[in-house]
C-alpha atoms as a PDB file:
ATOM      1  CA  UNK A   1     -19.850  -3.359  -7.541  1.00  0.00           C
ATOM      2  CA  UNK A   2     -16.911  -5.600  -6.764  1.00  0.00           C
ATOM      3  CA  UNK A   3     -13.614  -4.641  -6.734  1.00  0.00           C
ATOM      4  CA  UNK A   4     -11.722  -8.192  -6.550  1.00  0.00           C
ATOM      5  CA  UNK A   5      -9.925  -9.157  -9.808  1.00  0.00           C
ATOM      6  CA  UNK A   6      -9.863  -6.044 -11.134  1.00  0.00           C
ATOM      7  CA  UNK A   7      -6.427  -3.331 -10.857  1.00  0.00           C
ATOM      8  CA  UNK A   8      -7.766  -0.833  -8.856  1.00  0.00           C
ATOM      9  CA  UNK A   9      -5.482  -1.142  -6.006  1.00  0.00           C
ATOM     10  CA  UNK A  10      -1.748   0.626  -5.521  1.00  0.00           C
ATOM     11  CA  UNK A  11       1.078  -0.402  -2.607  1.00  0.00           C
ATOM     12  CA  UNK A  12       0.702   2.611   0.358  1.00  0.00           C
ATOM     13  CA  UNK A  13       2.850   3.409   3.477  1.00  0.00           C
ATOM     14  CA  UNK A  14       0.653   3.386   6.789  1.00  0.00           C
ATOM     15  CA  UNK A  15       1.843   5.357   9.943  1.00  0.00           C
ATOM     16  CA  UNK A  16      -0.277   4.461  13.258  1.00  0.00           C
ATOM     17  CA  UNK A  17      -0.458   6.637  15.952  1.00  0.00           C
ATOM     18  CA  UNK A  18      -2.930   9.568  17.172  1.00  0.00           C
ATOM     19  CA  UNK A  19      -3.537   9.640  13.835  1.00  0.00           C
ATOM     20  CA  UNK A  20      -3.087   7.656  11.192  1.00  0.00           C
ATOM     21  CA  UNK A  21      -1.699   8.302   7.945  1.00  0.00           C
ATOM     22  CA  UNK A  22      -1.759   6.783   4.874  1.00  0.00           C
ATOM     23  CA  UNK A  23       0.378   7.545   1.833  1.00  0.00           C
ATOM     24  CA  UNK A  24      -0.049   5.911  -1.905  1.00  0.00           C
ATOM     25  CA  UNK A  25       2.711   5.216  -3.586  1.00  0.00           C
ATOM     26  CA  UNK A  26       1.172   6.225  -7.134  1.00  0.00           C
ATOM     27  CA  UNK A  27       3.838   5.157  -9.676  1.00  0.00           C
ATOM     28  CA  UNK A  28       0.997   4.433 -12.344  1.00  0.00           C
ATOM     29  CA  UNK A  29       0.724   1.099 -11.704  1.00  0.00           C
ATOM     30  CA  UNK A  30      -2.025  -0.679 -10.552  1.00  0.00           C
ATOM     31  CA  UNK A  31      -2.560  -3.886  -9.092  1.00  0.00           C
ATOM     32  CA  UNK A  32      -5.353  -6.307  -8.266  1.00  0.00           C
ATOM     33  CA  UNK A  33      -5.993  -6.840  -4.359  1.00  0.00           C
ATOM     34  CA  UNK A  34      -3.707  -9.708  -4.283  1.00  0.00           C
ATOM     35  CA  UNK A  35      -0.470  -8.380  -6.407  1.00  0.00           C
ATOM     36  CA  UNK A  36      -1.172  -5.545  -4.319  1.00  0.00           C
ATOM     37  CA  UNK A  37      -0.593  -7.580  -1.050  1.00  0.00           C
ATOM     38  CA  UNK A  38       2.051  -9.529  -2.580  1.00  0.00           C
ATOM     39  CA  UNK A  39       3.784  -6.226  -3.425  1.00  0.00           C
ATOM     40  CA  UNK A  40       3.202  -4.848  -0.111  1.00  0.00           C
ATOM     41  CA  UNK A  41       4.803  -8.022   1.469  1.00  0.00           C
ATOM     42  CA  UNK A  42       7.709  -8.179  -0.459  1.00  0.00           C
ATOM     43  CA  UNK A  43       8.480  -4.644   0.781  1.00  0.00           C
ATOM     44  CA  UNK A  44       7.874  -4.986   4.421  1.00  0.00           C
ATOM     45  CA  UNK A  45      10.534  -7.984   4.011  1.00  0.00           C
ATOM     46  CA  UNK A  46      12.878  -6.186   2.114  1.00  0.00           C
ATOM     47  CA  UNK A  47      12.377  -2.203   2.662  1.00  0.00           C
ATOM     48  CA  UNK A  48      12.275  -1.625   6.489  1.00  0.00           C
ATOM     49  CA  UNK A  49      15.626   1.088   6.086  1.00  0.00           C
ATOM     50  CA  UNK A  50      13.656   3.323   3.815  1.00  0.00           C
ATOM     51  CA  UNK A  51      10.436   2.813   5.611  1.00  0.00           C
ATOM     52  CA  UNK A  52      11.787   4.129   8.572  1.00  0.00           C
ATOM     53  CA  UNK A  53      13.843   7.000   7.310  1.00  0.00           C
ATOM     54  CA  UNK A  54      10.393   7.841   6.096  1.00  0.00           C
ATOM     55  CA  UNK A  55       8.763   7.831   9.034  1.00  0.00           C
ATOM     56  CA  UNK A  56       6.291   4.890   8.351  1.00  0.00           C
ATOM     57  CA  UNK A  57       5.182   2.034   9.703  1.00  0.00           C
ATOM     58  CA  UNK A  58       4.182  -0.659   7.195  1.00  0.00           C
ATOM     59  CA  UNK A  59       3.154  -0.859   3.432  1.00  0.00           C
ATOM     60  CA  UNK A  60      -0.342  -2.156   2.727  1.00  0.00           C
ATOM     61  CA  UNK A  61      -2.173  -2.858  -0.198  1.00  0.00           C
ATOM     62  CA  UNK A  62      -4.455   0.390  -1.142  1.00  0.00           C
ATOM     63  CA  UNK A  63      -7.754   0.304  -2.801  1.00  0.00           C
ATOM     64  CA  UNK A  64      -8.309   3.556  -5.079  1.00  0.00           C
ATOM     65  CA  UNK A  65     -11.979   3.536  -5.997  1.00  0.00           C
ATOM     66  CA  UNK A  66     -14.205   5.096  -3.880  1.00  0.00           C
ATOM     67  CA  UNK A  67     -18.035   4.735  -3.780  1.00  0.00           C
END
C-alpha cells in the first residue's frame, strides 16, 4: 500500500546524537508527504529560536502509518 497523496503524514522535531529522537507535533492535522515537507521547511526557515530552546535539531516531515 502506498502512502503518497494521501494525509497520513504530521511535521516532527528530530534530535541527532547517540540517539536519536523524534517528536510529532500532533495538532490533528495531517498532511500529505509534500505539505508535510513544505511545512517542515517553512519552520526550519522561520522557527530555529524555539527549536533550540527545545532542544532539537530540525523539523521533518513524519509518516504515521505503520505496516
Amino acid at each position: 500500500m502506498t502512502t503518497e497523496g494521501t494525509e497520513v503524514y504530521v511535521v516532527a522535531m528530530i534530535k541527532d546524537g547517540k540517539e536519536t529522537v523524534i517528536k510529532p507535533l500532533d495538532t490533528g492535522r495531517r498532511y500529505t508527504r509534500d505539505e508535510a515537507m513544505a511545512k517542515a521547511k517553512r519552520m526550519n526557515d522561520n522557527c530555529q529560536f524555539e527549536l533550540k530552546y527545545l532542544d532539537y535539531d530540525k523539523f521533518v516531515a513524519y509518516s504515521i502509518y505503520s505496516e
